[in-house]
C-alpha atoms as a PDB file:
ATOM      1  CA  UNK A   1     129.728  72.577 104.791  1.00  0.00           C
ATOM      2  CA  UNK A   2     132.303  75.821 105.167  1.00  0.00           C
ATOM      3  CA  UNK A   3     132.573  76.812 108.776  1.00  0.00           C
ATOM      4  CA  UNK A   4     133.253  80.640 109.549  1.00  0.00           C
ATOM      5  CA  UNK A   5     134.908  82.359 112.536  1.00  0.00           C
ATOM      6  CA  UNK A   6     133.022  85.911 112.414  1.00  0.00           C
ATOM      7  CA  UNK A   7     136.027  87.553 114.192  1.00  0.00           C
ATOM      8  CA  UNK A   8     137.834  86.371 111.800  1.00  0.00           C
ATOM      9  CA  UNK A   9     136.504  88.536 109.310  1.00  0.00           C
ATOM     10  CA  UNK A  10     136.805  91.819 107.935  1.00  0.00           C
ATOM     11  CA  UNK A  11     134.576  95.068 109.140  1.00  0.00           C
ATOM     12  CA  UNK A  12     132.842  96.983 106.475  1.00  0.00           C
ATOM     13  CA  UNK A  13     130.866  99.982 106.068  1.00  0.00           C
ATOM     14  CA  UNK A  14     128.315  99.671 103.701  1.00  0.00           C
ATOM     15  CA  UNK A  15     127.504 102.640 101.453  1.00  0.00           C
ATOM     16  CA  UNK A  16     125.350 105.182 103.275  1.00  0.00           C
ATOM     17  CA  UNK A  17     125.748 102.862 106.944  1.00  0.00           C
ATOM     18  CA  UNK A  18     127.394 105.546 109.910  1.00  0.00           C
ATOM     19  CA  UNK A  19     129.190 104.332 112.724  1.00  0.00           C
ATOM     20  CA  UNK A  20     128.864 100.432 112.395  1.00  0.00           C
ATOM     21  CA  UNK A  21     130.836  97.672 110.972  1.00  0.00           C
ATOM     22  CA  UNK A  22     129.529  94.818 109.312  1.00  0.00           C
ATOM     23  CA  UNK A  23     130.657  91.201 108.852  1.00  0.00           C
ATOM     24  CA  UNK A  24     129.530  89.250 106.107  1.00  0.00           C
ATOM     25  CA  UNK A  25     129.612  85.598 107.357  1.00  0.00           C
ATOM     26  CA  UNK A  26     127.450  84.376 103.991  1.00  0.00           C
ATOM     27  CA  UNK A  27     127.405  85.959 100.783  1.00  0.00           C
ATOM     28  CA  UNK A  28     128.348  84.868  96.885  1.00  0.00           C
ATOM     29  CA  UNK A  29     132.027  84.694  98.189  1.00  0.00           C
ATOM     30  CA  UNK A  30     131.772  81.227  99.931  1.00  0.00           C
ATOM     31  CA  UNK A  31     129.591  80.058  97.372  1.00  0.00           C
ATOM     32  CA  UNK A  32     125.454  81.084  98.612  1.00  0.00           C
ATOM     33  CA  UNK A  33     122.954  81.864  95.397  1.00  0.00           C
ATOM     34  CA  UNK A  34     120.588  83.131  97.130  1.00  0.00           C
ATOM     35  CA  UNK A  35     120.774  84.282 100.613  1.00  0.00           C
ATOM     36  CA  UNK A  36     123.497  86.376 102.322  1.00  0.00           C
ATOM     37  CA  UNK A  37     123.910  87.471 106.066  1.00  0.00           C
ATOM     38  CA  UNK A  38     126.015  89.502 108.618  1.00  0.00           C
ATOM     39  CA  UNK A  39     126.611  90.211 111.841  1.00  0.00           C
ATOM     40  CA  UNK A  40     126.156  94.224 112.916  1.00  0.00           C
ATOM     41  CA  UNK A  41     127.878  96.439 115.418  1.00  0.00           C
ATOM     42  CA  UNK A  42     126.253  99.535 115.738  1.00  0.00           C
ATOM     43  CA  UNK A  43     127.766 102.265 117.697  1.00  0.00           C
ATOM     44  CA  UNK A  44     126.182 104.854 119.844  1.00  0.00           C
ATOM     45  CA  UNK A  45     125.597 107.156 116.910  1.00  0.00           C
ATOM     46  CA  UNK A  46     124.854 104.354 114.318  1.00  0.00           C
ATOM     47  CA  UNK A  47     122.938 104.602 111.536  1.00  0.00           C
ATOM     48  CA  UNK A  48     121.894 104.031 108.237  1.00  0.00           C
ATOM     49  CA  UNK A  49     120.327 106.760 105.868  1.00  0.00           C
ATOM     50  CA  UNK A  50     117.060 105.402 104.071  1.00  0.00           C
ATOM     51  CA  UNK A  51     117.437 102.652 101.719  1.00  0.00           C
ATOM     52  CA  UNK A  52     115.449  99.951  99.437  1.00  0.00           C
ATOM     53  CA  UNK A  53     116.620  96.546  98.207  1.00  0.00           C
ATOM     54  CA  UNK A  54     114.446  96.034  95.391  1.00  0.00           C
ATOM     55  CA  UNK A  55     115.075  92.218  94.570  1.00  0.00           C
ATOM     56  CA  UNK A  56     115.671  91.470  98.591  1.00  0.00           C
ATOM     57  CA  UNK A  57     113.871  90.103 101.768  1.00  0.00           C
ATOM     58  CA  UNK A  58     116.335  90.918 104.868  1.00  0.00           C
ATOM     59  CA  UNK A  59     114.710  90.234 108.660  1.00  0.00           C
ATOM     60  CA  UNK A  60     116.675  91.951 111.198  1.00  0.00           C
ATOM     61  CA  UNK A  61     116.989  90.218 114.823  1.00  0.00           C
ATOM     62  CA  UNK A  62     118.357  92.146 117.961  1.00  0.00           C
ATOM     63  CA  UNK A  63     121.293  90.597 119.861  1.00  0.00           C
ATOM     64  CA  UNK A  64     121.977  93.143 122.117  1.00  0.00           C
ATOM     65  CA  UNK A  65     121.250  96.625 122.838  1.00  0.00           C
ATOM     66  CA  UNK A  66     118.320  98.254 120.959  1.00  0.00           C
ATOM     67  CA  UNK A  67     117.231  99.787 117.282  1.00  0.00           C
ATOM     68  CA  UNK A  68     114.544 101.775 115.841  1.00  0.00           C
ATOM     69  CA  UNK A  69     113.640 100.716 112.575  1.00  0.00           C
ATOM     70  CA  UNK A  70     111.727 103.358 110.631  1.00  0.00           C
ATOM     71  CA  UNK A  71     110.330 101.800 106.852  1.00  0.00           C
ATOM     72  CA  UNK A  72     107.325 103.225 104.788  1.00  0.00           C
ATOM     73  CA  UNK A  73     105.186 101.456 106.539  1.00  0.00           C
ATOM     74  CA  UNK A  74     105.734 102.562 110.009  1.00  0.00           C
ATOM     75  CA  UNK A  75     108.458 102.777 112.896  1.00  0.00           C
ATOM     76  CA  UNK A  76     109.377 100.158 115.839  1.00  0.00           C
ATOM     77  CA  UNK A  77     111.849 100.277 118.521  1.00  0.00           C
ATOM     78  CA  UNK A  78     113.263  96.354 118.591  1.00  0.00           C
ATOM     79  CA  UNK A  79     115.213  95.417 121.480  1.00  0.00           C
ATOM     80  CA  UNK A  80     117.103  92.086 122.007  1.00  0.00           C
ATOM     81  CA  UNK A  81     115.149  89.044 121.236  1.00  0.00           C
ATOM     82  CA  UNK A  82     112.935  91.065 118.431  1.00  0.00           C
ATOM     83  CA  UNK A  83     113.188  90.668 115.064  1.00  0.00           C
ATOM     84  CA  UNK A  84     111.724  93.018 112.312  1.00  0.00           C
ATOM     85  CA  UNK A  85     111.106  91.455 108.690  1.00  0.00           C
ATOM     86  CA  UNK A  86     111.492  93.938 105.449  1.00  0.00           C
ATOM     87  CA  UNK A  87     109.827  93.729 102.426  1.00  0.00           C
ATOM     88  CA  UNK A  88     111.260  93.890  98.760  1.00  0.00           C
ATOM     89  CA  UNK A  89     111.681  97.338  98.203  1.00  0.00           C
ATOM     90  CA  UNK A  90     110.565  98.677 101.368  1.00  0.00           C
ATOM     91  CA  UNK A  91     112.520 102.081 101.691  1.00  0.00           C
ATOM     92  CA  UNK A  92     113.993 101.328 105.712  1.00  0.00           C
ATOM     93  CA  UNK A  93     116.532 103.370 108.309  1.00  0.00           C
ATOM     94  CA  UNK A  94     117.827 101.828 111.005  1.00  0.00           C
ATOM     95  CA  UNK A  95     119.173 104.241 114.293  1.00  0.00           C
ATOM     96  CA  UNK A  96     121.089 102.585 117.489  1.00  0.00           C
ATOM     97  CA  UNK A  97     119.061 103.714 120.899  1.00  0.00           C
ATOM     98  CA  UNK A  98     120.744 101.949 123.414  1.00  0.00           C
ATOM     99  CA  UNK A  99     123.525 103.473 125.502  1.00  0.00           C
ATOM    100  CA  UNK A 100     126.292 101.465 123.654  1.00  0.00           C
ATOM    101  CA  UNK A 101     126.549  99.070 120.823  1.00  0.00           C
ATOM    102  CA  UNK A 102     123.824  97.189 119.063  1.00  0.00           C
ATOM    103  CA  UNK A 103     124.713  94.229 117.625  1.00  0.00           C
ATOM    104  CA  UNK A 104     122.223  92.622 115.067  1.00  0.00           C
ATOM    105  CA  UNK A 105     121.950  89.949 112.746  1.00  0.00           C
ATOM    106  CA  UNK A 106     120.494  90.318 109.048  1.00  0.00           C
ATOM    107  CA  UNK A 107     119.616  87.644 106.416  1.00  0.00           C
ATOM    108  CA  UNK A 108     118.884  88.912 103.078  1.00  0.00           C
ATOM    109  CA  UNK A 109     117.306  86.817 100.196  1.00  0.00           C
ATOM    110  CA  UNK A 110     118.042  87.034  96.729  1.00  0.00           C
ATOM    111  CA  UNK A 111     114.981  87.191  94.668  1.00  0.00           C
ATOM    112  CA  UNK A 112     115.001  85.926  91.280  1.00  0.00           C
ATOM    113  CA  UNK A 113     114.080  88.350  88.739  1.00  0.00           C
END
């Protein structure tokens, strides 16, 4: 078992993410093969710019505040206590529309090739 203290952990902007920070609390680092997930603070102004994981499942699930998630298959606005699920490969944006920060929780698989 490894126990982690998210505040405890560094803030990171992933490549093409604007005005969030997110904490990886379980990736290859602490030993997982084939799952990862973070914790998401999304500003006012957050968002991502469109994006695929081609070898990854994430779901997305609202803590607090409210997202729109556009993909290729469609939009939805998810507010806290929704969760959205995203395909391998599904091209996806996410933009904060609350008032202040979103904060969000994502599990990605890994998918064997």
């Amino acid at each position: 078992m490894k126990v982690i203290t998210i505040e405890d952990l560094p803030g990171v902007v992933p490549e093409a993410h604007y005005d969030l920070l997110s904490y990886r609390i379980v990736d290859e680092k602490i030993g997982a093969k084939s799952m990862g997930a973070s914790l998401g603070r999304m500003e006012p102004s957050g968002r991502t710019g469109p994006h695929a994981h081609e070898k990854a499942e994430q779901f997305f699930i609202i803590l607090k505040g409210e997202m729109l998630m556009k993909t290729d298959r469609g939009e939805a606005r998810l507010k806290q206590g929704q969760a959205a699920f995203i395909y391998p490969g599904e091209v996806h944006e996410n933009y904060n529309v609350a008032n202040g920060t979103t904060e969000y929780l994502v599990v990605t698989s890994k998918l064997s090739t």
